[in-house]
C-alpha atoms as a PDB file:
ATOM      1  CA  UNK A   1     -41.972  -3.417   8.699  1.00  0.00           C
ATOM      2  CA  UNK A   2     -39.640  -2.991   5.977  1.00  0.00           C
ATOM      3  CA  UNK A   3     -37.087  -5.458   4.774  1.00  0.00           C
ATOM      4  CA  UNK A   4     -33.542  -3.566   5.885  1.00  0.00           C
ATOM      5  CA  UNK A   5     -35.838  -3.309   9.298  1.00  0.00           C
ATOM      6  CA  UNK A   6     -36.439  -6.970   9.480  1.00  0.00           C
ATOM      7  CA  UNK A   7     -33.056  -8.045   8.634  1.00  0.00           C
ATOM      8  CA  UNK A   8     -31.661  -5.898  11.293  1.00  0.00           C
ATOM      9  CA  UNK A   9     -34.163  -6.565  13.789  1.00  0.00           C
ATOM     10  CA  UNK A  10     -32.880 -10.838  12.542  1.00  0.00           C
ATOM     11  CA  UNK A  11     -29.354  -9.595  13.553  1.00  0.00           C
ATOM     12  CA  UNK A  12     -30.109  -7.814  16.467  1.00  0.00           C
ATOM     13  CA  UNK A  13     -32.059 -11.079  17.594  1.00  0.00           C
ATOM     14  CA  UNK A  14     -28.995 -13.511  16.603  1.00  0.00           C
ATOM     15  CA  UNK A  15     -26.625 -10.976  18.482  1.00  0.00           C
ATOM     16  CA  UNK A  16     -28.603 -11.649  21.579  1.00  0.00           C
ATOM     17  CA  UNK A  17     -28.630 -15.021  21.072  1.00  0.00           C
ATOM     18  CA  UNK A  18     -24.706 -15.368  21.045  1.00  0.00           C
ATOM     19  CA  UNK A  19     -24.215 -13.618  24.101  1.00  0.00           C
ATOM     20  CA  UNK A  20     -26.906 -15.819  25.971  1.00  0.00           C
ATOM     21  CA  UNK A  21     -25.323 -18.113  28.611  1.00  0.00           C
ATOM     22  CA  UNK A  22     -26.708 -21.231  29.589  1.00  0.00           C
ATOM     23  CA  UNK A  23     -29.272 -20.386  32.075  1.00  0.00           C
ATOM     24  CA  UNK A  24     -30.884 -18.143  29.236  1.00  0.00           C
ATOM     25  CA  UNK A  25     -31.248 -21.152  27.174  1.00  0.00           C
ATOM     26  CA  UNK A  26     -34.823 -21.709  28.837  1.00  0.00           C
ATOM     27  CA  UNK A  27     -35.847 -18.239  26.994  1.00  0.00           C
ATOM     28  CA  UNK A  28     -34.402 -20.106  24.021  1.00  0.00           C
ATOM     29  CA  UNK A  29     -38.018 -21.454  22.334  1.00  0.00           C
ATOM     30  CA  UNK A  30     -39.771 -18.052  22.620  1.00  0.00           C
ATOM     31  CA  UNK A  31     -36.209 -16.426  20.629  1.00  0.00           C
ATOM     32  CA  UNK A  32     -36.563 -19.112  18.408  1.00  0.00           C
ATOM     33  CA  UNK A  33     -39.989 -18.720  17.557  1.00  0.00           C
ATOM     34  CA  UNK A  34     -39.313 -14.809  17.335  1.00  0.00           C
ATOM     35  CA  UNK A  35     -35.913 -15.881  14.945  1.00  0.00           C
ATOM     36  CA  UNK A  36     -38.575 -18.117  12.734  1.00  0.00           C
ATOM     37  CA  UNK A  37     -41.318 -15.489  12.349  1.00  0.00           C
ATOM     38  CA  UNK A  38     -38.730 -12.839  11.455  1.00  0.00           C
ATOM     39  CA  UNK A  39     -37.490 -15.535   8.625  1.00  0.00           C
ATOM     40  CA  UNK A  40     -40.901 -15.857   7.605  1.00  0.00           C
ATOM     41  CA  UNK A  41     -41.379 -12.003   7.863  1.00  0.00           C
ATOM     42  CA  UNK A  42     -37.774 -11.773   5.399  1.00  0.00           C
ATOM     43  CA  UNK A  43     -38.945 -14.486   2.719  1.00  0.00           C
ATOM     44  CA  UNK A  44     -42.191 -12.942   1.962  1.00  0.00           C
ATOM     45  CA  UNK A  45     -41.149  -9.183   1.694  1.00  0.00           C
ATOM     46  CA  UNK A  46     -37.860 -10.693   0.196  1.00  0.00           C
ATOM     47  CA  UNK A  47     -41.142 -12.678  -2.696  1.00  0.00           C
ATOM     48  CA  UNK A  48     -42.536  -9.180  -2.759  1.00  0.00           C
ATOM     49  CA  UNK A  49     -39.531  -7.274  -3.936  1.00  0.00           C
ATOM     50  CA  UNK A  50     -38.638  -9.836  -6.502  1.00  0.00           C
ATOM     51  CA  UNK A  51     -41.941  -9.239  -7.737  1.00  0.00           C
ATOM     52  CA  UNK A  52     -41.624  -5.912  -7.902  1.00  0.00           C
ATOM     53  CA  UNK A  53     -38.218  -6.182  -9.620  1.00  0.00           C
ATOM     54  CA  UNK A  54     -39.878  -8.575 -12.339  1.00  0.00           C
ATOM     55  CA  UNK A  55     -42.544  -5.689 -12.868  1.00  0.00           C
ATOM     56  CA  UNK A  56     -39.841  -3.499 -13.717  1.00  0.00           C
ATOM     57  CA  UNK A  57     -38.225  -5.966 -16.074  1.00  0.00           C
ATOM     58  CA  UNK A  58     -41.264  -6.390 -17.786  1.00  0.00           C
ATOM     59  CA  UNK A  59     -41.834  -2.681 -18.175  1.00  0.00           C
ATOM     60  CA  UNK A  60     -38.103  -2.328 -18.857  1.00  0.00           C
ATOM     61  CA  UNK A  61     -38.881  -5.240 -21.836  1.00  0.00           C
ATOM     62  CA  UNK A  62     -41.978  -3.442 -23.497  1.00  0.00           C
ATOM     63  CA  UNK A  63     -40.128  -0.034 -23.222  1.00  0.00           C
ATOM     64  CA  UNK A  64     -37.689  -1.717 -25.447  1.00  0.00           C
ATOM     65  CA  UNK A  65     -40.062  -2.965 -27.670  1.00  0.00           C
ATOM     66  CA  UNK A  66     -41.277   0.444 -28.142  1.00  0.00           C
ATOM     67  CA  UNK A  67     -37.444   1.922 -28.667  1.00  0.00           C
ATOM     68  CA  UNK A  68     -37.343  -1.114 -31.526  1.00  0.00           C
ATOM     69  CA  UNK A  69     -40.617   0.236 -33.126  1.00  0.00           C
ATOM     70  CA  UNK A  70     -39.774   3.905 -33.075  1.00  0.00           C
ATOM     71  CA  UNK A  71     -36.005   3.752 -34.060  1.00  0.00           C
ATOM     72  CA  UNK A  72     -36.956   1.711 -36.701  1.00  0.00           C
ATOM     73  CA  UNK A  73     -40.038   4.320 -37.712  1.00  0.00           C
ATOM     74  CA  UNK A  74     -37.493   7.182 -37.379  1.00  0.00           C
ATOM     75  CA  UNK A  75     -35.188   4.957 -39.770  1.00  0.00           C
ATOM     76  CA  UNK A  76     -37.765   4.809 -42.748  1.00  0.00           C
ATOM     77  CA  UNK A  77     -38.536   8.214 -42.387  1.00  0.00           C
ATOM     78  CA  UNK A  78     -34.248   9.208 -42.480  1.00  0.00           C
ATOM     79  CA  UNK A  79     -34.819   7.143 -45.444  1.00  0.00           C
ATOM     80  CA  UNK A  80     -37.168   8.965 -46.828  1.00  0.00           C
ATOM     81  CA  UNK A  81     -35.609  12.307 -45.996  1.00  0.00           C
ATOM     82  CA  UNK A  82     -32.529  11.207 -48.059  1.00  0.00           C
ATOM     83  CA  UNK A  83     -34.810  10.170 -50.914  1.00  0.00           C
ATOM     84  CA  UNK A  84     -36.512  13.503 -51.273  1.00  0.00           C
ATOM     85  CA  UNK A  85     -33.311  15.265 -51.071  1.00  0.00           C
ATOM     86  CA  UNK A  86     -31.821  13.329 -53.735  1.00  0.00           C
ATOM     87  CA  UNK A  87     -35.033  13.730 -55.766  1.00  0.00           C
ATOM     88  CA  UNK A  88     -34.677  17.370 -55.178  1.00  0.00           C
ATOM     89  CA  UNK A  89     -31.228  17.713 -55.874  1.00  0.00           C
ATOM     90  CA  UNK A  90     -31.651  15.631 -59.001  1.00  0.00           C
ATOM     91  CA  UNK A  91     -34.543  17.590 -60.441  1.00  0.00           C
ATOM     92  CA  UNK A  92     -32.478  21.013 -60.210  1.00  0.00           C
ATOM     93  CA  UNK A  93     -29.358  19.832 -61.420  1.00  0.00           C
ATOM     94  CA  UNK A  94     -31.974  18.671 -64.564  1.00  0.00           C
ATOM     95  CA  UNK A  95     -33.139  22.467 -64.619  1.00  0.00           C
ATOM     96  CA  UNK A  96     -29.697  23.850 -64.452  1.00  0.00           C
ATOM     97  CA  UNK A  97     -30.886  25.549 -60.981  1.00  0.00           C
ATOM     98  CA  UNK A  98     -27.854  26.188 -58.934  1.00  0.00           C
ATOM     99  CA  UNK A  99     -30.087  28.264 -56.189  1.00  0.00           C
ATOM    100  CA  UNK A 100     -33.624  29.300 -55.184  1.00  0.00           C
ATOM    101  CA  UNK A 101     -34.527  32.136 -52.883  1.00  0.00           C
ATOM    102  CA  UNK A 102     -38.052  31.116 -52.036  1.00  0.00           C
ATOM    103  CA  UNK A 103     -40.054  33.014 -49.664  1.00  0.00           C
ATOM    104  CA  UNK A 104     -39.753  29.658 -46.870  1.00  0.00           C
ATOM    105  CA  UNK A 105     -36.778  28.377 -47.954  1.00  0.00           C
ATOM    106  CA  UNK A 106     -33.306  29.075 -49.611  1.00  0.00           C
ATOM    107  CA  UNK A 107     -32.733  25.994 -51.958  1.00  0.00           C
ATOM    108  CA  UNK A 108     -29.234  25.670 -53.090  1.00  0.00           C
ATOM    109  CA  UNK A 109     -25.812  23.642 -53.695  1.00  0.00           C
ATOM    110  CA  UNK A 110     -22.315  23.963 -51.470  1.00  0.00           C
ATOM    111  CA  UNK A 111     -19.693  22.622 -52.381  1.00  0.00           C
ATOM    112  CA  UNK A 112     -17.597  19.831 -49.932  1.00  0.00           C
ATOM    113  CA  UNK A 113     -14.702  18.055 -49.734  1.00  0.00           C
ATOM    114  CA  UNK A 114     -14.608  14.349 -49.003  1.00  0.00           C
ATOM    115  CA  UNK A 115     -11.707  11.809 -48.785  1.00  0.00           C
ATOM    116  CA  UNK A 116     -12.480   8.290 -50.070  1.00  0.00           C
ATOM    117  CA  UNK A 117      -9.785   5.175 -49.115  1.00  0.00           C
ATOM    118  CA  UNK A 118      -9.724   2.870 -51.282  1.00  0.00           C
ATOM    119  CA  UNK A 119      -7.101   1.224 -50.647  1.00  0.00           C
ATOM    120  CA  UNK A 120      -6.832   0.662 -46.593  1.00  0.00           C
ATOM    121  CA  UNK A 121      -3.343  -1.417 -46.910  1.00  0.00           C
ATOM    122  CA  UNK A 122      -1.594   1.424 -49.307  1.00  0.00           C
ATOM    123  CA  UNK A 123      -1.827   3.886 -46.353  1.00  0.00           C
ATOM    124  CA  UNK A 124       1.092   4.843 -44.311  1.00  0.00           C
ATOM    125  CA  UNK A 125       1.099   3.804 -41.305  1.00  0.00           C
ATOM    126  CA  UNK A 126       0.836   7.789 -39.808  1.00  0.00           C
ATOM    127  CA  UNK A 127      -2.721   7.593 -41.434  1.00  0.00           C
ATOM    128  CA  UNK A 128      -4.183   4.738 -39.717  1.00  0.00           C
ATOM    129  CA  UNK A 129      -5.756   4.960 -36.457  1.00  0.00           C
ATOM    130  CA  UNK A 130      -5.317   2.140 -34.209  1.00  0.00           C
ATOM    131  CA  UNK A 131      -8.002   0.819 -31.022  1.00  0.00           C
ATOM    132  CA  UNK A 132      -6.159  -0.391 -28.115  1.00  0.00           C
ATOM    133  CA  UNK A 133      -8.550  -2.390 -25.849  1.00  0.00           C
ATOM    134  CA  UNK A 134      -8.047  -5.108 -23.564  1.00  0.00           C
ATOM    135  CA  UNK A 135      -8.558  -8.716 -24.458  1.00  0.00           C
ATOM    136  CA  UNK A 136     -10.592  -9.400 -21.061  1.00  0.00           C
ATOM    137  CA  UNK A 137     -11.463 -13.183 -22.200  1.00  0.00           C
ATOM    138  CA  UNK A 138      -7.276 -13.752 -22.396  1.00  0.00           C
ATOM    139  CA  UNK A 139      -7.127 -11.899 -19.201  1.00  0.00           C
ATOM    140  CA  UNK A 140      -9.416 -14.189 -17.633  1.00  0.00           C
ATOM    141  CA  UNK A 141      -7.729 -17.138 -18.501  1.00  0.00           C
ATOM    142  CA  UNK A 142      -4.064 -15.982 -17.798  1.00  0.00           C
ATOM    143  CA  UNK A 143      -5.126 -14.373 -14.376  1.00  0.00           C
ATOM    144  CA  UNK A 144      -6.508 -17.549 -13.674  1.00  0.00           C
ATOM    145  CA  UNK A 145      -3.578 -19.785 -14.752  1.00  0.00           C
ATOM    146  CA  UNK A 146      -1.688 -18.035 -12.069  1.00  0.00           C
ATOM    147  CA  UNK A 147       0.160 -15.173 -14.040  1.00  0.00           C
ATOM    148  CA  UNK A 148       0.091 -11.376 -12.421  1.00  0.00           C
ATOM    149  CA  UNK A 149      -0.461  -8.357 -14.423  1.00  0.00           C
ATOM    150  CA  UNK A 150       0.303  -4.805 -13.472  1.00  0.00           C
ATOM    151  CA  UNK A 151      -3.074  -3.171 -12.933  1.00  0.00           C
ATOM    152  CA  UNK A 152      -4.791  -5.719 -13.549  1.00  0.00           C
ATOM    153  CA  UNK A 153      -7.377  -8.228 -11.221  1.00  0.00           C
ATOM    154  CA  UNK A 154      -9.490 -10.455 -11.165  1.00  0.00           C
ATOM    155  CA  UNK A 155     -13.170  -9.853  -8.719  1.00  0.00           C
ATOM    156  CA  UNK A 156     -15.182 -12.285  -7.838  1.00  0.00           C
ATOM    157  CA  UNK A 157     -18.888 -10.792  -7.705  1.00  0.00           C
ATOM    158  CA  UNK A 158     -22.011 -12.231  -6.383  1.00  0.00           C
ATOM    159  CA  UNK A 159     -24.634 -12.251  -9.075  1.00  0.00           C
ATOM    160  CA  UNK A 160     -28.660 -11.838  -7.751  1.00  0.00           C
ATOM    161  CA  UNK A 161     -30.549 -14.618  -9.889  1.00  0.00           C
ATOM    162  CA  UNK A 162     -34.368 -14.395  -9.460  1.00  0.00           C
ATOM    163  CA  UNK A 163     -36.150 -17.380 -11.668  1.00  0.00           C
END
């Protein structure tokens, strides 16, 4: 039986239980005994699927490992794109090349335009962009302290720990 089965079959059993009157309360052991091995029943597919969840973490966990190892692969090798480019560029602008028409490739130079701040507090103020984002740890605290924010509340949520 599965799990959501079980735990409706539990509240089916606990439903039938609260309408019992007393002279049902002699069936009362064998619903009990039925209530325990459902409990049992819940636990241990309850063990199984935290098992399964910490499979999934662990695969989740060497997946990252292996996101680590390649990103920082695909870094060197970025890195080493930009160093042959530079060599390139470097070795033509030696030669006096502007342009090659190869029979692969058309090597060449463009020109581009690039801005460069230096001097952030000089700006105007119509050329700085500004973040707006909620403080959420001051929220917490105020919220808490009893002041009331427009659009703005604070959830309780119920966290699953599995040690």
């Amino acid at each position: 039986m599965k799990l959501y089965e079980l735990t409706s079959k539990r509240q089916e059993l606990l439903d039938l239980i609260a309408a019992m009157d007393s002279e049902d309360l002699e069936l009362s052991d064998a619903v009990g005994d039925t209530l325990e091995a459902l409990d049992e029943a819940i636990q241990d597919k309850a063990e199984a699927v935290a098992s399964f969840i910490f499979s999934l973490q662990a695969d989740s966990a060497a997946l990252k490992q292996e996101e680590q190892r390649l990103a920082e692969r695909r870094r060197l090798n970025d890195a080493k794109v930009e160093r042959m480019k530079t060599y390139l560029a470097d070795m033509l602008e030696d030669a006096d090349i502007d342009r090659i028409n190869g029979l692969k490739y058309t090597i060449g130079f463009r020109k581009s335009e690039k801005v460069a701040v230096t001097n952030l507090d000089a700006l105007p103020e119509c050329f700085l962009r500004i973040k707006r984002e909620p403080n959420l740890t001051a929220l917490k605290e105020a919220l808490k302290a009893g002041q009331a924010f427009d659009g703005v509340s604070l959830t309780t949520n119920k966290n699953l720990s599995i040690r």
